[in-house]
N, C-alpha and C. Protein backbone atom coordinates (compact mmCIF):
# COMPACT_ATOMS: atom_id res chain seq x y z
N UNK A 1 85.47 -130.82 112.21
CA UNK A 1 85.66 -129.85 111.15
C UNK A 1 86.32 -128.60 111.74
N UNK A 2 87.31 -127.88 110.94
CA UNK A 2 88.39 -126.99 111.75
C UNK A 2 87.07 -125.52 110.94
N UNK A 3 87.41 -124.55 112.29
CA UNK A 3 86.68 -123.23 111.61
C UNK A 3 88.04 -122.22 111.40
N UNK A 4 87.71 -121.52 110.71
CA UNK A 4 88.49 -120.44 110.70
C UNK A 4 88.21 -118.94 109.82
N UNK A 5 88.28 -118.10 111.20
CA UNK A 5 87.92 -116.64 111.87
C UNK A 5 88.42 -116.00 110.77
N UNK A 6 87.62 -114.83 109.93
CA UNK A 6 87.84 -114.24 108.89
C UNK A 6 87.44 -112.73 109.30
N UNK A 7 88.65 -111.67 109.82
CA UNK A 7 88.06 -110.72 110.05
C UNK A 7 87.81 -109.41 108.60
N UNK A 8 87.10 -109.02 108.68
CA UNK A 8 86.84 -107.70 107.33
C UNK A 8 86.69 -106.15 107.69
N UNK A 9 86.66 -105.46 106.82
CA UNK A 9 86.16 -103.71 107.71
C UNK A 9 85.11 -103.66 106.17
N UNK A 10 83.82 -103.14 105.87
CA UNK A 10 83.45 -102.48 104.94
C UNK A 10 83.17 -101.01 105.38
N UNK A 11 82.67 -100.51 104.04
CA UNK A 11 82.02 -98.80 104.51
C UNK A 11 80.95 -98.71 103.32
N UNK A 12 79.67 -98.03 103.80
CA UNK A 12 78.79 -97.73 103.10
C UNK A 12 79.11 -97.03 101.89
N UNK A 13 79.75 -96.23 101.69
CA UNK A 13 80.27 -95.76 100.10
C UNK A 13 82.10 -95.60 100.32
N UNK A 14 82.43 -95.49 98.60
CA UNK A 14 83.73 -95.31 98.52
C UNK A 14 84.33 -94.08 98.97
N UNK A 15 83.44 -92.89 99.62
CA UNK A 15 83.91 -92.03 100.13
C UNK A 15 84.58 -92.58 101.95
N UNK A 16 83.82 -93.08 102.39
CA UNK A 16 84.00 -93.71 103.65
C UNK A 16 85.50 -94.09 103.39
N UNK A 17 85.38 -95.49 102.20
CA UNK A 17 86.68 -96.20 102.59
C UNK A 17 87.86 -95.27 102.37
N UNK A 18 87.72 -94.64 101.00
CA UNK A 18 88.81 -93.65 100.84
C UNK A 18 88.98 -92.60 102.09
N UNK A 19 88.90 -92.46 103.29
CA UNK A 19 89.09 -91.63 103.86
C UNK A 19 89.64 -92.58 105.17
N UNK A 20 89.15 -93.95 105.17
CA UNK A 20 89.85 -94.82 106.14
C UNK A 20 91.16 -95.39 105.35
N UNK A 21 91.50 -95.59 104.32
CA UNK A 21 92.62 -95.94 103.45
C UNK A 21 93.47 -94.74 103.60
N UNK A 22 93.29 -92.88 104.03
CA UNK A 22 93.91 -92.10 103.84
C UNK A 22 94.58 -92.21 105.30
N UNK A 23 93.70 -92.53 106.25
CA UNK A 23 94.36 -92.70 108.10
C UNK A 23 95.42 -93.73 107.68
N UNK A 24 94.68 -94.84 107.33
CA UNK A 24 96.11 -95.81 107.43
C UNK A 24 97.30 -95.29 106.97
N UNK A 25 97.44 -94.38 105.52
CA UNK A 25 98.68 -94.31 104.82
C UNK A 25 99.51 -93.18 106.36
N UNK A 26 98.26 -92.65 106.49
CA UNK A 26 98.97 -91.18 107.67
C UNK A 26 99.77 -92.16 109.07
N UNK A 27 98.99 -92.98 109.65
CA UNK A 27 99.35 -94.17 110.37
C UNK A 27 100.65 -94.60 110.23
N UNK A 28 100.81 -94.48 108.72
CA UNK A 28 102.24 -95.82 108.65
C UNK A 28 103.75 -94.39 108.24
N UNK A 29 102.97 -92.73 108.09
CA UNK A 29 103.75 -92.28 107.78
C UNK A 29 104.29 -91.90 109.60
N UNK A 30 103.26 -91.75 110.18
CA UNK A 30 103.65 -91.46 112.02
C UNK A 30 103.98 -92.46 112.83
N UNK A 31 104.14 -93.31 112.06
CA UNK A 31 104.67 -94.88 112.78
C UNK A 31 106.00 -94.30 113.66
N UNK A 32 106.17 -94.59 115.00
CA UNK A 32 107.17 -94.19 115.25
C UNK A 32 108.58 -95.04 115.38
N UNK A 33 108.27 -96.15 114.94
CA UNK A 33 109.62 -97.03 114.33
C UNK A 33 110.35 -96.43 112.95
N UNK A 34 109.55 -95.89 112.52
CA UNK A 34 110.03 -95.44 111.09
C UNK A 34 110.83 -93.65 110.79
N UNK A 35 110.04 -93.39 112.03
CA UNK A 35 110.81 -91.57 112.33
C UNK A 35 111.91 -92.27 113.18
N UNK A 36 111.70 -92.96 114.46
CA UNK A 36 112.91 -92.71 114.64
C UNK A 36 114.23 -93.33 114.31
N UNK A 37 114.06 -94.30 113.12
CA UNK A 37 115.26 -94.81 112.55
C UNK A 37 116.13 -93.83 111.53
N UNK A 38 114.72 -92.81 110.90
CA UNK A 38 115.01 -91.94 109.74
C UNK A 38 115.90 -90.67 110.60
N UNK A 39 115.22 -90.12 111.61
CA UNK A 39 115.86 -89.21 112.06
C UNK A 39 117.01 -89.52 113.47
N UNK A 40 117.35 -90.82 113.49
CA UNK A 40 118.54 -91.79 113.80
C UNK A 40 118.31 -91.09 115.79
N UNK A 41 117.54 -91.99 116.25
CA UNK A 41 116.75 -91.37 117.47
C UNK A 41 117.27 -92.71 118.23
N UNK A 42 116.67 -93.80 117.69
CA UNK A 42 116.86 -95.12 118.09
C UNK A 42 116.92 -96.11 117.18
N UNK A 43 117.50 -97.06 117.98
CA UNK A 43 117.45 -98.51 117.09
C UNK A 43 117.20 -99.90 117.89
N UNK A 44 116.20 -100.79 117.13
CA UNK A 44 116.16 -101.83 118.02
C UNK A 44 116.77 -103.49 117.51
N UNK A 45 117.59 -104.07 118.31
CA UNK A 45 118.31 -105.24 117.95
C UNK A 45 117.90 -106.79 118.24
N UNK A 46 117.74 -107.40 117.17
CA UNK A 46 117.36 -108.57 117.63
C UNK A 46 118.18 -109.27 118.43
N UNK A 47 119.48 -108.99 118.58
CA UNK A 47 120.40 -109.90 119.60
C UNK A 47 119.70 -108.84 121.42
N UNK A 48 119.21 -107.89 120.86
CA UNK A 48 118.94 -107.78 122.42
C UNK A 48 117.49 -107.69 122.48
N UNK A 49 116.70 -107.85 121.85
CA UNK A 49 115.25 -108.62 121.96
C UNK A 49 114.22 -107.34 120.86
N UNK A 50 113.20 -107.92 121.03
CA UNK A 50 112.50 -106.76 120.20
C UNK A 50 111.30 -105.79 121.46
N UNK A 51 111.22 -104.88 120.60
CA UNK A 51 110.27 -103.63 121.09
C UNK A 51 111.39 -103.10 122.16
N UNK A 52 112.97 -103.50 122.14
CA UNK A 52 113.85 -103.36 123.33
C UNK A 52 114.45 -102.14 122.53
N UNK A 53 114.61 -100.47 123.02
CA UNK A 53 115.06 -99.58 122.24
C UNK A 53 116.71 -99.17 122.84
N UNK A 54 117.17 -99.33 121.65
CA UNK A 54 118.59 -98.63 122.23
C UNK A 54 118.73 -97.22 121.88
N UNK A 55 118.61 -96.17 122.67
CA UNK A 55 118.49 -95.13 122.50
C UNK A 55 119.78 -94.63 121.66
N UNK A 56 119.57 -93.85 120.74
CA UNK A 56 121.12 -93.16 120.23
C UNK A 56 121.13 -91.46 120.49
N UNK A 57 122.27 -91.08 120.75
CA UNK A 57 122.56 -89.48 121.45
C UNK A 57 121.25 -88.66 121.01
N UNK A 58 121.01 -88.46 119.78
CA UNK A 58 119.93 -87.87 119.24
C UNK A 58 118.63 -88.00 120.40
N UNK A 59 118.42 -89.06 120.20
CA UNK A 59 117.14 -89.56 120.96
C UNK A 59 117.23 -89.39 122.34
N UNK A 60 118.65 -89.66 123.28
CA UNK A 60 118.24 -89.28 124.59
C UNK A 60 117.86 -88.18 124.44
N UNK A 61 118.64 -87.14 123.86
CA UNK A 61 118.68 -85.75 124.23
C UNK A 61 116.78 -85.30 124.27
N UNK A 62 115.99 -85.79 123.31
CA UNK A 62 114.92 -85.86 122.37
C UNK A 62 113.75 -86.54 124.23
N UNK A 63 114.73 -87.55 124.85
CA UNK A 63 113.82 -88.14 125.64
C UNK A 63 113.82 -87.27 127.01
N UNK A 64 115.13 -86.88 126.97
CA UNK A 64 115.19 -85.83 128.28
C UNK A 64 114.85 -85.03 128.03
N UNK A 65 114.53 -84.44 127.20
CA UNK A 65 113.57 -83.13 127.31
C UNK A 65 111.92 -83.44 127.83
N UNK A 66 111.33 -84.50 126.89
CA UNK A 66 110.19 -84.71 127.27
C UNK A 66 109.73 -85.26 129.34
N UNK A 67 110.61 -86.26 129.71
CA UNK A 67 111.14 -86.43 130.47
C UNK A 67 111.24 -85.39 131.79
N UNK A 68 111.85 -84.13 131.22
CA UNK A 68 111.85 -82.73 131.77
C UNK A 68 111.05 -81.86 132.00
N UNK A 69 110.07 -81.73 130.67
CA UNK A 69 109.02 -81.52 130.86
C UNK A 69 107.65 -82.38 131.80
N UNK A 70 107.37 -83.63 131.55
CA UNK A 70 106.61 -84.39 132.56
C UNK A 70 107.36 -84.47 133.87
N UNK A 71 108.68 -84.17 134.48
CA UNK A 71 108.58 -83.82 135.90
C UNK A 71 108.38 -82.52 136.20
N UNK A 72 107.92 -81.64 135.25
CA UNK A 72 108.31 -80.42 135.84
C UNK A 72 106.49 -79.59 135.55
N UNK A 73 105.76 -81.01 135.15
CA UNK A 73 104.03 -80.20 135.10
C UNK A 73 103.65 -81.55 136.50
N UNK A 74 104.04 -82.53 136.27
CA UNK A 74 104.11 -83.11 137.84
C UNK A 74 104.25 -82.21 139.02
N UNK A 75 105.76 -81.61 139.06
CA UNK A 75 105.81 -81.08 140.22
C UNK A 75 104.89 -79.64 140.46
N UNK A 76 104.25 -79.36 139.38
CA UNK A 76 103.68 -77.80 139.11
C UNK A 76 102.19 -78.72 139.78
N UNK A 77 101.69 -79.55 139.78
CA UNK A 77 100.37 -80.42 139.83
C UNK A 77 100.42 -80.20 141.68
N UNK A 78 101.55 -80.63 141.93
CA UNK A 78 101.84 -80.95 143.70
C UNK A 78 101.86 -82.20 143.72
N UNK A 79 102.17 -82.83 142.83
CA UNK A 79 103.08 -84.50 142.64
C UNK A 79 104.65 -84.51 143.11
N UNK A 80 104.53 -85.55 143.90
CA UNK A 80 106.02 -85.46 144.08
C UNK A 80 106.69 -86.97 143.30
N UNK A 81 107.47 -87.28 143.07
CA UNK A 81 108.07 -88.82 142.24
C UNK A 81 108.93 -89.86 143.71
N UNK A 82 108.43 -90.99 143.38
CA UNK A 82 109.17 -91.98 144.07
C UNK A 82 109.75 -93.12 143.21
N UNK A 83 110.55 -93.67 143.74
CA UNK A 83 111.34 -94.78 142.85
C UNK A 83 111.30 -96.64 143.41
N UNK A 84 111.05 -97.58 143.45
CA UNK A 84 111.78 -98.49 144.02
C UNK A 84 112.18 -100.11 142.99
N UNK A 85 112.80 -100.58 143.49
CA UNK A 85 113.29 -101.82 143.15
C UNK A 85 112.43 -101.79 141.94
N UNK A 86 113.53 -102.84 140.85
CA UNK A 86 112.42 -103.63 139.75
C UNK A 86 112.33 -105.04 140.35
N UNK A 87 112.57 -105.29 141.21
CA UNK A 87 112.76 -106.82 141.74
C UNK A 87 112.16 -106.71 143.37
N UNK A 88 111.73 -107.98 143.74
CA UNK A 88 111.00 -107.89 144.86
C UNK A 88 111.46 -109.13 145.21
N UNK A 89 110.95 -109.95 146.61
CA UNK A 89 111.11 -111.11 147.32
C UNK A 89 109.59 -111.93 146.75
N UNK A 90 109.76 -112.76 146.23
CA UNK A 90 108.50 -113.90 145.96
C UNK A 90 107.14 -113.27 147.53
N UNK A 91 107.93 -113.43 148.91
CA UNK A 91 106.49 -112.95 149.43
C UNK A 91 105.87 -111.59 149.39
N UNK A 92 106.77 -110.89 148.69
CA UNK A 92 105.86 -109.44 148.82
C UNK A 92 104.90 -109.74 147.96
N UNK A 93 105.06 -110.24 146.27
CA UNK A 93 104.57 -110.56 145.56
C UNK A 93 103.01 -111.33 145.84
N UNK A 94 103.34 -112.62 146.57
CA UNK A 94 102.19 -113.47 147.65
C UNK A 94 101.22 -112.49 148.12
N UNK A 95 102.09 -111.71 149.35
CA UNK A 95 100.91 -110.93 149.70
C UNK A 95 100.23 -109.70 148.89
N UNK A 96 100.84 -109.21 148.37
CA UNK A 96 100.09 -108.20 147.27
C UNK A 96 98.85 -109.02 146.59
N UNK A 97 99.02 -110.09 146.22
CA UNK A 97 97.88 -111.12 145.36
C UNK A 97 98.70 -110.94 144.38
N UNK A 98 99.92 -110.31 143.78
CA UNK A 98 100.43 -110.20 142.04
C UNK A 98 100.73 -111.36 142.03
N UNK A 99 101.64 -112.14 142.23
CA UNK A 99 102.10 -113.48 142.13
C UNK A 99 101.38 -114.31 141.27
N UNK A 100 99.98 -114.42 142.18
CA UNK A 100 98.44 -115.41 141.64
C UNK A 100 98.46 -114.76 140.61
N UNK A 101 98.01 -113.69 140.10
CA UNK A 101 97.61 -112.98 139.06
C UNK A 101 98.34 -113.20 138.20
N UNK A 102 99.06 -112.50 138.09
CA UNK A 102 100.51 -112.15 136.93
C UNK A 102 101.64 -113.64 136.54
N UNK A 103 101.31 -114.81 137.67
CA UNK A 103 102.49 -115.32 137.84
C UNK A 103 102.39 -116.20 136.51
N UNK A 104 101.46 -116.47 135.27
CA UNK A 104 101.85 -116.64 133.96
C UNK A 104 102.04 -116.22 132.74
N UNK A 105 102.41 -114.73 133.42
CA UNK A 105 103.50 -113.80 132.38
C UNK A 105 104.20 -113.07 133.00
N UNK A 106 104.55 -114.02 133.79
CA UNK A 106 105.85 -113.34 134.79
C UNK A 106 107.49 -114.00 134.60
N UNK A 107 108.75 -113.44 134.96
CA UNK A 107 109.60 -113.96 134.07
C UNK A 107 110.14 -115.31 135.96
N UNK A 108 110.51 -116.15 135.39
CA UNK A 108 110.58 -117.04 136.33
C UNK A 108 111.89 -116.49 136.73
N UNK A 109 111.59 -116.64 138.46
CA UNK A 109 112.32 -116.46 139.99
C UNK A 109 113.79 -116.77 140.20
N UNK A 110 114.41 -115.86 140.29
CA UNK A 110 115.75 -115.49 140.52
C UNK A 110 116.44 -116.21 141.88
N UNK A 111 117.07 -116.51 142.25
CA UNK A 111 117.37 -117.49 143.68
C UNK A 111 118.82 -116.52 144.11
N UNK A 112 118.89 -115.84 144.89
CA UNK A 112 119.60 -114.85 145.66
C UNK A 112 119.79 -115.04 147.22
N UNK A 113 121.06 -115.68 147.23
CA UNK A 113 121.09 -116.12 148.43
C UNK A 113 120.16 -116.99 149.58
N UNK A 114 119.48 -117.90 148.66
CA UNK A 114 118.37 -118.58 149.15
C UNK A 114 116.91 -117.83 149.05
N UNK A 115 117.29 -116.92 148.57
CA UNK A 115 115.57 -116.10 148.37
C UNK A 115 115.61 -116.10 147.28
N UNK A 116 113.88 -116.28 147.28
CA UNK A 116 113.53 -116.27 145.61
C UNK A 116 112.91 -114.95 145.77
N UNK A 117 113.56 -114.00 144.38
CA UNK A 117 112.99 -113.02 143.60
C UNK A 117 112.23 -112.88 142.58
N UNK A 118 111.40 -112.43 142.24
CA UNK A 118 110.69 -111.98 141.21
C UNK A 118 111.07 -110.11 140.32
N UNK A 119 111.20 -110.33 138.75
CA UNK A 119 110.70 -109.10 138.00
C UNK A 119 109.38 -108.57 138.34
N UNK A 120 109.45 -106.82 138.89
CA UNK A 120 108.09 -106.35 139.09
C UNK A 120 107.26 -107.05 137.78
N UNK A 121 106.01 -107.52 137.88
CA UNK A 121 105.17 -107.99 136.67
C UNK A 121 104.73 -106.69 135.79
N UNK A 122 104.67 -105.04 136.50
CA UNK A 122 103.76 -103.73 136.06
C UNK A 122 104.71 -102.76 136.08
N UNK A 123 104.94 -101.86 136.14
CA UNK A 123 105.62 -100.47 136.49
C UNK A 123 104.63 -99.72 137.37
N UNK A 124 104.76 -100.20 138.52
CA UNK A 124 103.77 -99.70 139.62
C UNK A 124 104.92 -99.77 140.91
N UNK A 125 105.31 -98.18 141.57
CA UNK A 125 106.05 -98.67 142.84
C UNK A 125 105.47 -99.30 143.84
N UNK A 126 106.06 -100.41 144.86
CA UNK A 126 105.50 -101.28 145.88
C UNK A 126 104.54 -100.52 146.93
């Protein structure tokens, strides 16, 4: 016999729900797929994948500022920024343990001159 999972939300009075029905509408008005198509920030394409943003002039300008601001309360902190590779050699991966971990939502291994590479699996420098 097949089951099937029925999730619900109630609330003790109609004041409750009406006030969780008012978040959602606020929710879908701060959605930020929906500002930034309206105020033409970004756009995302299914020929180049989804949740994938193509920034438009508006929006860099919009991202470098913020951008500007988080390196510049970083560097006020006594943080300094480092950068490296999005790609690694299969054994760095090995020895880190990511490989084991990550390696079934990881995008399969690149072959570069007889070495196999891997996509970092995190946004974490090595």
């Amino acid at each position: 016999k097949m089951l099937q999972r029925i999730y619900g939300v109630s609330f003790p009075d109609k004041k409750d729900l009406k006030k969780h029905l008012n978040l959602l509408e606020e929710a879908k008005r701060r959605d930020h797929r929906t500002i930034g198509t309206e105020l033409d920030l970004f756009s995302v394409s299914d020929q180049v994948g989804p949740g994938l943003v193509l920034w438009h002039p508006k929006g860099m300008r919009v991202r470098h500022q913020i951008e500007d601001f988080w390196r510049a309360a970083h560097f006020e902190g006594g943080y300094e920024l480092v950068g490296s590779p999005h790609i690694g050699r299969s054994t760095l991966w090995e020895t880190s343990g990511h490989l084991e971990f990550y390696k079934e939502s990881m995008y399969s291994p690149m072959d570069v001159d007889g070495q196999s590479y891997f996509a970092k699996p995190m946004n974490c420098p090595f």
